[in-house]
C-alpha atoms as a PDB file:
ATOM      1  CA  UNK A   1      -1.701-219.170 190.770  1.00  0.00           C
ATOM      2  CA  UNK A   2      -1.237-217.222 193.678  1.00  0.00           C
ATOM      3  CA  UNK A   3      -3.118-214.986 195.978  1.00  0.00           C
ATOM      4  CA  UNK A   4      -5.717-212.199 194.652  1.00  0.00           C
ATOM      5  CA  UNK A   5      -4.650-208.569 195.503  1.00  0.00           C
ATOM      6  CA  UNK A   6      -7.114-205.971 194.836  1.00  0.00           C
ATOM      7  CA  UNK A   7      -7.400-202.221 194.710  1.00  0.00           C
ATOM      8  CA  UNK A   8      -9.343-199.618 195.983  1.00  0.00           C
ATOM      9  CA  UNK A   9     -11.020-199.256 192.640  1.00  0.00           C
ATOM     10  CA  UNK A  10     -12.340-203.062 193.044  1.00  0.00           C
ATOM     11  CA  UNK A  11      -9.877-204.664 190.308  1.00  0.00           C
ATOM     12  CA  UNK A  12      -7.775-207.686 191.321  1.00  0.00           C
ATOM     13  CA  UNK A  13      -4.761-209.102 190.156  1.00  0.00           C
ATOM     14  CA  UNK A  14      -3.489-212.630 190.555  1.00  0.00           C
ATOM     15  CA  UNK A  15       0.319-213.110 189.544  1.00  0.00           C
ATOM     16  CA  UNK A  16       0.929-216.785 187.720  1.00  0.00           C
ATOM     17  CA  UNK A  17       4.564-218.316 187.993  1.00  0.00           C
ATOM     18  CA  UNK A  18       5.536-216.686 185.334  1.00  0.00           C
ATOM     19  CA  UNK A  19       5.250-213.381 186.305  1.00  0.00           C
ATOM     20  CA  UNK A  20       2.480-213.037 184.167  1.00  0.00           C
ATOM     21  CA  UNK A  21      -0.630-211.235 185.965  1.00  0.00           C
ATOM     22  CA  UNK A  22      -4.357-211.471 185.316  1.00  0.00           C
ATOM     23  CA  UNK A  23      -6.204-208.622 185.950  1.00  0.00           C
ATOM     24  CA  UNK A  24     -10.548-208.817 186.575  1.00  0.00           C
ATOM     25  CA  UNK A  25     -13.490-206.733 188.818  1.00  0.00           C
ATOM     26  CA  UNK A  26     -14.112-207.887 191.689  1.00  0.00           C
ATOM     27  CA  UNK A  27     -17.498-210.059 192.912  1.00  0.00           C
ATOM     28  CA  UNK A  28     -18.332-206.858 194.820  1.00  0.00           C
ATOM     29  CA  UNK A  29     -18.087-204.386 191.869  1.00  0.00           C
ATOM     30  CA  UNK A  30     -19.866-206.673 189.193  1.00  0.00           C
ATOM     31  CA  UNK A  31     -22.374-206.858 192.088  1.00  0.00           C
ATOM     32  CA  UNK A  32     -22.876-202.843 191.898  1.00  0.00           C
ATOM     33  CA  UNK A  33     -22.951-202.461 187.993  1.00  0.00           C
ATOM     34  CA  UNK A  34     -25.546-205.080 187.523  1.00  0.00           C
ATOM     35  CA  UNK A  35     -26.096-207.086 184.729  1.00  0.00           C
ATOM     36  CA  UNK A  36     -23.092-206.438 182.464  1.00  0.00           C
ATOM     37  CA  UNK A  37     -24.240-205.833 178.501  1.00  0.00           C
ATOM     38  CA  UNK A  38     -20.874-204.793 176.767  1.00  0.00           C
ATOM     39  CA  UNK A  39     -17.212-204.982 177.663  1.00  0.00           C
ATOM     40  CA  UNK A  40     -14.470-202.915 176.089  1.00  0.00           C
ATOM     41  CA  UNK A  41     -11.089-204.331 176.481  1.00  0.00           C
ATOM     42  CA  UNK A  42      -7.722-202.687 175.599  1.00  0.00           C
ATOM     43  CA  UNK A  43      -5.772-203.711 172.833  1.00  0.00           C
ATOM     44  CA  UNK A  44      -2.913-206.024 173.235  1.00  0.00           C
ATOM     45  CA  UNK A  45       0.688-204.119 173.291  1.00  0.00           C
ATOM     46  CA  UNK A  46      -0.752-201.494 174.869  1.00  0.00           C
ATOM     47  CA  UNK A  47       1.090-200.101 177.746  1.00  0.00           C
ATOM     48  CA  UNK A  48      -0.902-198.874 180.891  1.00  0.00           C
ATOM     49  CA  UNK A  49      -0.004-197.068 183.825  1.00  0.00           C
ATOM     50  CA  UNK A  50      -1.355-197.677 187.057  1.00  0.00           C
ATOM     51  CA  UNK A  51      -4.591-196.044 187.843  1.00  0.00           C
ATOM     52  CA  UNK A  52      -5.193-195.274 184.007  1.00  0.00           C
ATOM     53  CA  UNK A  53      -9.028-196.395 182.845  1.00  0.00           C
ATOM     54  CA  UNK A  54      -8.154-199.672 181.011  1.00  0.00           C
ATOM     55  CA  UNK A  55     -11.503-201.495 180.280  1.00  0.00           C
ATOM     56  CA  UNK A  56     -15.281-200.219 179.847  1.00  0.00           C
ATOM     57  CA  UNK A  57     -17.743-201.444 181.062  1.00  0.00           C
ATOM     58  CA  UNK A  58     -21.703-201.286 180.297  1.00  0.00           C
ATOM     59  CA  UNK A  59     -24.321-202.805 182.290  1.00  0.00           C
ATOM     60  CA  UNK A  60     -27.861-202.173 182.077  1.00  0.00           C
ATOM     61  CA  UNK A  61     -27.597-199.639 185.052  1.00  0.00           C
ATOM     62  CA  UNK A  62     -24.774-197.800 184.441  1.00  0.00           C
ATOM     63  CA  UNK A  63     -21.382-197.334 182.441  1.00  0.00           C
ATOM     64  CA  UNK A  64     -18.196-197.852 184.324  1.00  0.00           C
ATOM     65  CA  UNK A  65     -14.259-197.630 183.924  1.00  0.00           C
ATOM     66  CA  UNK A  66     -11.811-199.897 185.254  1.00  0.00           C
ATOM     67  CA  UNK A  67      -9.070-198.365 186.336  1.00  0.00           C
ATOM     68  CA  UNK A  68      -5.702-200.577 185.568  1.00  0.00           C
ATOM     69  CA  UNK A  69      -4.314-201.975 189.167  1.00  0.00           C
ATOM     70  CA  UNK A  70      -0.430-201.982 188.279  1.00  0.00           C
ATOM     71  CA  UNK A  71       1.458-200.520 185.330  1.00  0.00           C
ATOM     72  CA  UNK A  72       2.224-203.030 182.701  1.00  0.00           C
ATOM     73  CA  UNK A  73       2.103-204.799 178.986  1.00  0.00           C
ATOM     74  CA  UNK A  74      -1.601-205.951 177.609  1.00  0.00           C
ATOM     75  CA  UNK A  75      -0.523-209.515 176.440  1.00  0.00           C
ATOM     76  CA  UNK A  76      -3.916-211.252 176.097  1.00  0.00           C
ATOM     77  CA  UNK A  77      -7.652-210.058 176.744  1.00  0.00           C
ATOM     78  CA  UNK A  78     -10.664-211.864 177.259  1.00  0.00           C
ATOM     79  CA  UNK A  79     -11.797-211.988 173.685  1.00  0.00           C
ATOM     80  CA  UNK A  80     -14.836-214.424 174.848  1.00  0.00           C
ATOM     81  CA  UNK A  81     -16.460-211.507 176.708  1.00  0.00           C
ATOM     82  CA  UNK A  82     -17.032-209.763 173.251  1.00  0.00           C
ATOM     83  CA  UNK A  83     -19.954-212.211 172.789  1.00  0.00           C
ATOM     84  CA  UNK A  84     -20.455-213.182 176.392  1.00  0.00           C
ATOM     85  CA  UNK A  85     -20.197-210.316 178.367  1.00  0.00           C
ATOM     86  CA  UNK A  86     -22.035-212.114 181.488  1.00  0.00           C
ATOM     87  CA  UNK A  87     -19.249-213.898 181.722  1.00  0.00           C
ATOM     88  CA  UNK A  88     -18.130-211.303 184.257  1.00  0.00           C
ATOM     89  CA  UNK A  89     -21.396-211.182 186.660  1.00  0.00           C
ATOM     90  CA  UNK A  90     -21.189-214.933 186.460  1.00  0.00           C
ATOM     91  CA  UNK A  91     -17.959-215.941 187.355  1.00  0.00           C
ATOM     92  CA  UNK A  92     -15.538-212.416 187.545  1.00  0.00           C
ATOM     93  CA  UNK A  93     -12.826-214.470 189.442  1.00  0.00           C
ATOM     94  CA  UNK A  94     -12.638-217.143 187.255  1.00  0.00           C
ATOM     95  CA  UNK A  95     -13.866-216.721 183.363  1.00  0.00           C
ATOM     96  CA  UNK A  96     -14.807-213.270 183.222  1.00  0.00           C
ATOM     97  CA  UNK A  97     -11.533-212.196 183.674  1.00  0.00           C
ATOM     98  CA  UNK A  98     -10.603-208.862 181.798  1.00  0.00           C
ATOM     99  CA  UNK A  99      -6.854-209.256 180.476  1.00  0.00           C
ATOM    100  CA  UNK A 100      -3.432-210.271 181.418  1.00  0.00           C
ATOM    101  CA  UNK A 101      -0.589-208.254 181.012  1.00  0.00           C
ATOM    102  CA  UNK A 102       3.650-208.459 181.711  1.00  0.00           C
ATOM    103  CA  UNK A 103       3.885-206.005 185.107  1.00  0.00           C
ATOM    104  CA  UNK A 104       5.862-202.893 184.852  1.00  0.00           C
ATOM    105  CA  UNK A 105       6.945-202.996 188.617  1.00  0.00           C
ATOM    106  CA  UNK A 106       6.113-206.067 190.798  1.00  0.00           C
ATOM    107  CA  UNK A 107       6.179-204.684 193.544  1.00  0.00           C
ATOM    108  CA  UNK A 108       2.965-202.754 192.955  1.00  0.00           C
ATOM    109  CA  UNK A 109       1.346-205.910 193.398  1.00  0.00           C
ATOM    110  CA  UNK A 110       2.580-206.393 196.862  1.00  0.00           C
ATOM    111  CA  UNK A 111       1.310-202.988 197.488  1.00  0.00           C
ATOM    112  CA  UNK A 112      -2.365-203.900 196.633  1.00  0.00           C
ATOM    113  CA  UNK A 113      -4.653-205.229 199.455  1.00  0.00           C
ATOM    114  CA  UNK A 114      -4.950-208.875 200.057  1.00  0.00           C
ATOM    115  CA  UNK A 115      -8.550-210.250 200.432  1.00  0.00           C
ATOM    116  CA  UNK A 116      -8.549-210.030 204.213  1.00  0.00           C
ATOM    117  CA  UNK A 117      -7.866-206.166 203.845  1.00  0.00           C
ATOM    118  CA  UNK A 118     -10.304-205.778 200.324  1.00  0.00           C
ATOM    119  CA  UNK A 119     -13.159-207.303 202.946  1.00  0.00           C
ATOM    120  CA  UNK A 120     -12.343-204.742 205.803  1.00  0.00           C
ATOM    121  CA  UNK A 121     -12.073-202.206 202.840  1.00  0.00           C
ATOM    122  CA  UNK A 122     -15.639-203.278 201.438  1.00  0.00           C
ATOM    123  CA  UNK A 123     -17.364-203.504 204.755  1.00  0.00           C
ATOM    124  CA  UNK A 124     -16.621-199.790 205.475  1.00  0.00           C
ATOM    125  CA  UNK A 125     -18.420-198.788 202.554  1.00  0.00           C
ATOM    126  CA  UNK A 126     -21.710-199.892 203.586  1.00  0.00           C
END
């Protein structure tokens, strides 16, 4: 696995060696929705563009859309988060990933901020 590269909508992706990339929320966006209840994941084949709402989420605080990070192919989704939502609060880096999907254009990846710049990014919220 390689590095995480995130967007500006708190998503990250992290490419495999086969070109295939996994897609999740990042520990500071799980950290503003709360405790998660419900996750709706898009169905595999689907083709998303970059920046298109790909996955809802419900926590007990609010409702929010994730916002795909790079254009792509759904291949696989996190079908354990139908009955385990948590999953994402608990460990969103690791098991609570959302889906995985065949990349449209690489090179949107490389475009994304690494987690030096996501940091920088997140402390200027504040």
């Amino acid at each position: 696995m390689s590095e995480l590269r995130y967007s500006e909508d708190h998503v990250w992706v992290m490419m495999d060696e086969d070109g295939v990339a996994t897609i999740g929320v990042s520990e500071y966006a799980q950290e503003q929705l709360g405790d998660i209840v419900y996750v709706q994941l898009p169905d595999v084949g689907r083709d998303l563009e970059q920046g298109e709402e790909s996955v809802m989420i419900e926590s007990v605080k609010t409702t929010g859309e994730v916002k795909c990070p790079i254009a792509g192919r759904v291949i696989e989704v996190n079908e354990t988060l139908a009955d385990e939502p948590q999953r994402v609060n608990e460990s969103c880096l690791e098991d609570g990933w959302l889906f995985r999907m065949e990349p449209g254009d690489e090179t949107q990846v490389e475009d994304l901020m690494d987690a030096d710049d996501y940091e920088d990014f997140v402390s200027g919220l504040g």
